[in-house]
Protein backbone atom coordinates (compact mmCIF):
# COMPACT_ATOMS: atom_id res chain seq x y z
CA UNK A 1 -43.39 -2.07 -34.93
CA UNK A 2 -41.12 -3.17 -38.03
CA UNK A 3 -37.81 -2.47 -38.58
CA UNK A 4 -35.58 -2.04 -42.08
CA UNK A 5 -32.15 -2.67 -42.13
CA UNK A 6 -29.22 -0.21 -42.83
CA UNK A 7 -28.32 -0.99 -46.62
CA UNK A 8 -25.12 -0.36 -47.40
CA UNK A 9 -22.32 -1.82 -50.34
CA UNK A 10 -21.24 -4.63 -48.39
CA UNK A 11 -21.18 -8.73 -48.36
CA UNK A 12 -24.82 -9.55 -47.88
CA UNK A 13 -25.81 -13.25 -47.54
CA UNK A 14 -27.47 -13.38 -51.14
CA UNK A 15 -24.02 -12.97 -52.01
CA UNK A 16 -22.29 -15.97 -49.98
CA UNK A 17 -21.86 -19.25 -50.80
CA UNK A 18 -24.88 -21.65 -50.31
CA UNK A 19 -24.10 -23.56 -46.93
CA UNK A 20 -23.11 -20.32 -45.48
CA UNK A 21 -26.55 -18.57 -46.38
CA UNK A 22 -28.28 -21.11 -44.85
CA UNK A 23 -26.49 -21.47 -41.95
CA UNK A 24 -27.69 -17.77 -41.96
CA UNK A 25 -31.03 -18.19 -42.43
CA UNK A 26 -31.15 -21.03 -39.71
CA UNK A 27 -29.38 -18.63 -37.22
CA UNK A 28 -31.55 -16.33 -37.57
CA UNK A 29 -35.05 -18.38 -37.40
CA UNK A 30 -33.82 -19.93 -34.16
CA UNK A 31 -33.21 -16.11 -32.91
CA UNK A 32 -36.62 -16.10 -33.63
CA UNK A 33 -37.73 -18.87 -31.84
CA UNK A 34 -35.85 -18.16 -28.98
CA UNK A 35 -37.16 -14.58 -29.00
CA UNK A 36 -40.77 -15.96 -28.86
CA UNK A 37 -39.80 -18.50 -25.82
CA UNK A 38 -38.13 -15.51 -23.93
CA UNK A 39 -41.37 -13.02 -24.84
CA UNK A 40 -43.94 -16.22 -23.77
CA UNK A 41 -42.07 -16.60 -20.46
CA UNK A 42 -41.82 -12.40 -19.48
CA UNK A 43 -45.22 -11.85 -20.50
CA UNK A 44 -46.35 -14.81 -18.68
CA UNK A 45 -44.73 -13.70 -15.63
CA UNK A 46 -45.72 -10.00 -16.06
CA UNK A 47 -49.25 -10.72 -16.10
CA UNK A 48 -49.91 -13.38 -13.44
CA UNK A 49 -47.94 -10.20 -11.16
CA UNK A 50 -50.77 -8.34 -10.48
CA UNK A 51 -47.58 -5.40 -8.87
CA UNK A 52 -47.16 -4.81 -12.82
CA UNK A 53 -50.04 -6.11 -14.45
CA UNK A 54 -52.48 -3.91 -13.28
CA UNK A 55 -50.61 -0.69 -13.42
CA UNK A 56 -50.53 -1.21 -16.95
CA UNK A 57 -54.26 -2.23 -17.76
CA UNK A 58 -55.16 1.33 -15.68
CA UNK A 59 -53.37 3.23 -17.90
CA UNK A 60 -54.49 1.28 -20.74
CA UNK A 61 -57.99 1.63 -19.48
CA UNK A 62 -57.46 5.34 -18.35
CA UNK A 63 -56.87 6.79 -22.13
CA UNK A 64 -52.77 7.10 -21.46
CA UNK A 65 -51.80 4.54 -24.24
CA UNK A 66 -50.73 6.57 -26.43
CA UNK A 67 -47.26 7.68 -23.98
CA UNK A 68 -46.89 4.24 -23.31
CA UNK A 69 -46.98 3.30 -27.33
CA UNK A 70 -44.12 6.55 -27.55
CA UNK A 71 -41.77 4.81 -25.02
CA UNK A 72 -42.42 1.23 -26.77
CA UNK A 73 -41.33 3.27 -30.06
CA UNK A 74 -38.47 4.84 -28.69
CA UNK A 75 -37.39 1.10 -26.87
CA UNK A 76 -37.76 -0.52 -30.26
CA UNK A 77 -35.66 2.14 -32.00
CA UNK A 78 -32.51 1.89 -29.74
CA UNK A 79 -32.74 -2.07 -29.32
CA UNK A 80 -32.74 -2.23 -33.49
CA UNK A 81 -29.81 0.26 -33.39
CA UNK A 82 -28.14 -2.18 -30.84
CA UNK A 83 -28.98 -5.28 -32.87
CA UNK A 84 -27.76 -3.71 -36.08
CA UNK A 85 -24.93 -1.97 -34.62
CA UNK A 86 -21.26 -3.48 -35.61
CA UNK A 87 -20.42 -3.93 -31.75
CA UNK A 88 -20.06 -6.51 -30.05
CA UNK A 89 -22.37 -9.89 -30.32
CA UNK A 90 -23.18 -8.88 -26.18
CA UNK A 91 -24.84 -5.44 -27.63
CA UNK A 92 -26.72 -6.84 -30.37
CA UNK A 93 -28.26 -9.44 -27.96
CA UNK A 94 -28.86 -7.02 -25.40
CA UNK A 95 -30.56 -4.77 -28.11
CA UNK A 96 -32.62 -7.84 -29.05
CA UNK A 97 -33.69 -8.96 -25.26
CA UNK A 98 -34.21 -5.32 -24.30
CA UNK A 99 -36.68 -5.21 -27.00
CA UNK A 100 -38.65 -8.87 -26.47
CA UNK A 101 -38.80 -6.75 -22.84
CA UNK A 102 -40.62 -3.71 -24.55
CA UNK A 103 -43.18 -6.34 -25.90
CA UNK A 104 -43.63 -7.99 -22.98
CA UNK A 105 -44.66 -4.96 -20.93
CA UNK A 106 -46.40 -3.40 -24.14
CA UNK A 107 -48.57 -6.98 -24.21
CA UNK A 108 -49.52 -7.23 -20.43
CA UNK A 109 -52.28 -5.43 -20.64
CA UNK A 110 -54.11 -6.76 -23.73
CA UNK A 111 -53.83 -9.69 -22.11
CA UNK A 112 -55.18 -9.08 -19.35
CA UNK A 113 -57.98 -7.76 -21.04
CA UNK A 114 -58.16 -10.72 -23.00
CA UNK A 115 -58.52 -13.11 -19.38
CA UNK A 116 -61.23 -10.63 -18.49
CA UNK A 117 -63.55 -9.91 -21.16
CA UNK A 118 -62.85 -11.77 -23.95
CA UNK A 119 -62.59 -15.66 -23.54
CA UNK A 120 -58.74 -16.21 -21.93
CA UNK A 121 -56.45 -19.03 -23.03
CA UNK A 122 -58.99 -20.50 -25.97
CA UNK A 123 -58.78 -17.25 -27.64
CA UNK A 124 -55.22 -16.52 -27.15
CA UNK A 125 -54.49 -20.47 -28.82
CA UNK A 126 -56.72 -19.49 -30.97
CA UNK A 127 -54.97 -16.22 -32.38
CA UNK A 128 -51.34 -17.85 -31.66
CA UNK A 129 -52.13 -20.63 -34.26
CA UNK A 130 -53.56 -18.40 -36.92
CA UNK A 131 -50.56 -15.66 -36.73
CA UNK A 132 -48.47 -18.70 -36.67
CA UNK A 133 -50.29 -19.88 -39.75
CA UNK A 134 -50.16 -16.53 -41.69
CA UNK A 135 -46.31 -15.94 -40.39
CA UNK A 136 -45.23 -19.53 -42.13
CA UNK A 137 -47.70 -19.04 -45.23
CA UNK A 138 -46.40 -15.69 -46.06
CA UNK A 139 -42.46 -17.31 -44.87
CA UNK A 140 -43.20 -20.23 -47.48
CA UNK A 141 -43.70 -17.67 -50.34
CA UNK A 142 -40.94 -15.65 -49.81
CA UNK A 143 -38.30 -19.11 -49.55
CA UNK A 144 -39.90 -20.58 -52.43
CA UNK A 145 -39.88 -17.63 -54.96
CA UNK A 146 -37.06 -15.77 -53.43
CA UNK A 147 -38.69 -12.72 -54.67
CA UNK A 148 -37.21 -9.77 -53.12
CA UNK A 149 -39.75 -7.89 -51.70
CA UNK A 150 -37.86 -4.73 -50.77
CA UNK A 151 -39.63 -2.14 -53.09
CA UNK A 152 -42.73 -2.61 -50.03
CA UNK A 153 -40.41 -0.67 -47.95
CA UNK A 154 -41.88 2.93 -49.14
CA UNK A 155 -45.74 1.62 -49.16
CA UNK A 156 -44.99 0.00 -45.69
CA UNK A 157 -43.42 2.66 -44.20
CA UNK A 158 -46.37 4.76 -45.12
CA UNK A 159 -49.17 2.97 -43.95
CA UNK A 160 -47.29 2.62 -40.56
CA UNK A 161 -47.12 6.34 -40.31
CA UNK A 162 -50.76 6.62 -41.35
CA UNK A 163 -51.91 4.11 -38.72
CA UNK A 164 -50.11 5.82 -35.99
CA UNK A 165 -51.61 8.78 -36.68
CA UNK A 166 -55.15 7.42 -36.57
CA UNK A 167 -53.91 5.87 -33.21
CA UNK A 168 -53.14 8.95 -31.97
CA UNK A 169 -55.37 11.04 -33.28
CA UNK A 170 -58.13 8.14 -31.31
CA UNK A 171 -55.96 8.51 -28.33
CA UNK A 172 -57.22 11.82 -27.52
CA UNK A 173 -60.74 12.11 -29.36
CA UNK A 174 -63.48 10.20 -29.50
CA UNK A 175 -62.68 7.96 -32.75
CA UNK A 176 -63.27 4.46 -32.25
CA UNK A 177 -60.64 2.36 -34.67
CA UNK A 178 -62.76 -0.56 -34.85
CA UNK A 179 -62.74 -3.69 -37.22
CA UNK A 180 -61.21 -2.39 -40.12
CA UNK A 181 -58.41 -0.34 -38.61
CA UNK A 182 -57.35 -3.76 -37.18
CA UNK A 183 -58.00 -5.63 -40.08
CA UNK A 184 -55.96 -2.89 -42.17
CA UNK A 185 -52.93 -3.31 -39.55
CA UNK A 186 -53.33 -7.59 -40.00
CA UNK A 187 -52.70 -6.83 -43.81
CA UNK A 188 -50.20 -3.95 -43.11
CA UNK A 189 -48.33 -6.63 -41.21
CA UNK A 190 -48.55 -9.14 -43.47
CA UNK A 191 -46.74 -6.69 -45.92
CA UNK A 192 -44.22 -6.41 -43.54
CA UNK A 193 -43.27 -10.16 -43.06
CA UNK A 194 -42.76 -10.34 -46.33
CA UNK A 195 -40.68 -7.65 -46.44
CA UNK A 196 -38.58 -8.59 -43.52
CA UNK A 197 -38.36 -12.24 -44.96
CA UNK A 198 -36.75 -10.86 -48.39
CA UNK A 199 -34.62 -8.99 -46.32
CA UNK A 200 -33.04 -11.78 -44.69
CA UNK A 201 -32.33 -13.06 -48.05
CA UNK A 202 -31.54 -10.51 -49.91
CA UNK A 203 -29.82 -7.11 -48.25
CA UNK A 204 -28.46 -8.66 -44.28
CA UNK A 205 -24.97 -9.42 -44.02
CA UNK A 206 -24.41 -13.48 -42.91
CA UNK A 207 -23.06 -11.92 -39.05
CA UNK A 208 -26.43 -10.07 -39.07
CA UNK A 209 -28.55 -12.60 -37.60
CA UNK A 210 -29.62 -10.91 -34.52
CA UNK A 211 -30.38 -7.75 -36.17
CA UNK A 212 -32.53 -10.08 -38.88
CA UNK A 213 -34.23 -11.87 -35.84
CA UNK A 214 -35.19 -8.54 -34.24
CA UNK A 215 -37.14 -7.47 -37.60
CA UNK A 216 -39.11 -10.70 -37.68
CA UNK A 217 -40.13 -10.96 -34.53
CA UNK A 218 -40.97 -7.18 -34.45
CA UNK A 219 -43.63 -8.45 -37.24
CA UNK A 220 -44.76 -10.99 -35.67
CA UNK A 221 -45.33 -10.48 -32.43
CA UNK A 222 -46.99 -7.35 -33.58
CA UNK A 223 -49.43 -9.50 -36.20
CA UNK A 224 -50.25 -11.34 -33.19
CA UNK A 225 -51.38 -8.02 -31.27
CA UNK A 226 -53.73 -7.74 -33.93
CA UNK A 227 -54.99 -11.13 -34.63
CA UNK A 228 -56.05 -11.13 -30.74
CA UNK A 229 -57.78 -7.81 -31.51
CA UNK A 230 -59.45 -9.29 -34.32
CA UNK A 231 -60.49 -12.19 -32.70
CA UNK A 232 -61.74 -10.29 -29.42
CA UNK A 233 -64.28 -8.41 -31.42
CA UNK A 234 -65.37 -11.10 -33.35
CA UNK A 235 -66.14 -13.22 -30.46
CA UNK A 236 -67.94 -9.81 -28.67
CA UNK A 237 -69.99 -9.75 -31.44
């Protein structure tokens, strides 16, 4: 899920003087790469423990997703509240870490599924270098035109509602969302990155780093859900 930030009248980093946004903007990218490198390493560990891995695929496999998606939704709320918070910098990271946790546990069982059925490491390089490729295409624009992007936020924030009702309306019937569901949520994200990406030029605050980092990587890791989706039926068919 994708997160907006609070706006509010105050000294945002479009306003500050140009070594100062981006010392920003660099902040917050390596947030972003360190968020990655902490999510790689948990999710790593989670699944190669079968004690947590396969828990999770059975109730992936037994039709409970749906709960599991609530409690991911309810993580990600507090942990942006935390990271966005004015506390302490020891909140805001722990709002960050708990939710590169929530993504960990939410992943473990795609990718499990993805060692079983649907070609293991090849396809997961193979989806990793294509949301990678999409995340710094869709970056590129944003830095080059500095277009601010923020007027997405209502279209956005409908389609997300709209997909998670389809999600749970197939979480208890018989609906199949199949290719174009996924490939609907690839673009939806998309939309989001550059939202999130205007965002941290336009309307966060220079101390707001974490809280910046947390919105990105919220997008990307869950483009990268996708793309493996994507990918996983393409190769099954």
């Amino acid at each position: 899920m994708s997160y907006a930030p609070s706006y509010s009248e105050e000294y945002f980093a479009a306003d500050a003087a140009i070594d100062e946004r981006v010392a920003f903007i660099r902040r917050t990218y390596a947030h972003v790469f360190g968020a990655v490198l902490a999510f790689t390493g948990l999710v790593t560990l989670f699944v190669s423990t079968p004690a947590i891995a396969m828990p999770l695929t059975n109730l992936l496999m037994g039709g409970q997703w749906f709960f599991i998606l609530i409690a991911f939704m309810i993580a990600g709320f507090v942990a942006q509240r935390m990271a966005q918070s004015g506390a302490s910098p020891a909140v805001q990271y722990a709002g960050l870490g708990l939710y590169v946790f929530a993504e960990a546990i939410i992943f473990t069982p795609l990718l499990v599924m993805v060692n079983m059925f649907w070609g293991g490491p090849d396809l997961l390089m193979q989806a990793g270098v294509l949301t990678l490729f999409i995340f710094a295409g869709l970056t590129a624009v944003v830095m080059i035109t500095k277009a601010d992007f923020s007027f997405l936020r209502y279209a956005l924030t409908l389609g997300m509602f709209a997909a998670l009702a389809l999600i749970a309306v197939a979480s208890f019937t018989s609906l199949s969302l199949g290719t174009w569901f996924v490939g609907g949520m690839i673009v939806l994200m998309s939309g989001y990155i550059l939202y999130d990406t205007s965002n941290v030029l336009h309307h966060y605050r220079t101390d707001q780093h974490v809280a910046a980092a947390l919105a990105l990587f919220a997008s990307l890791a869950t483009l990268f859900w996708y793309v493996i989706q994507l990918l996983g039926i393409l190769n099954n068919d």
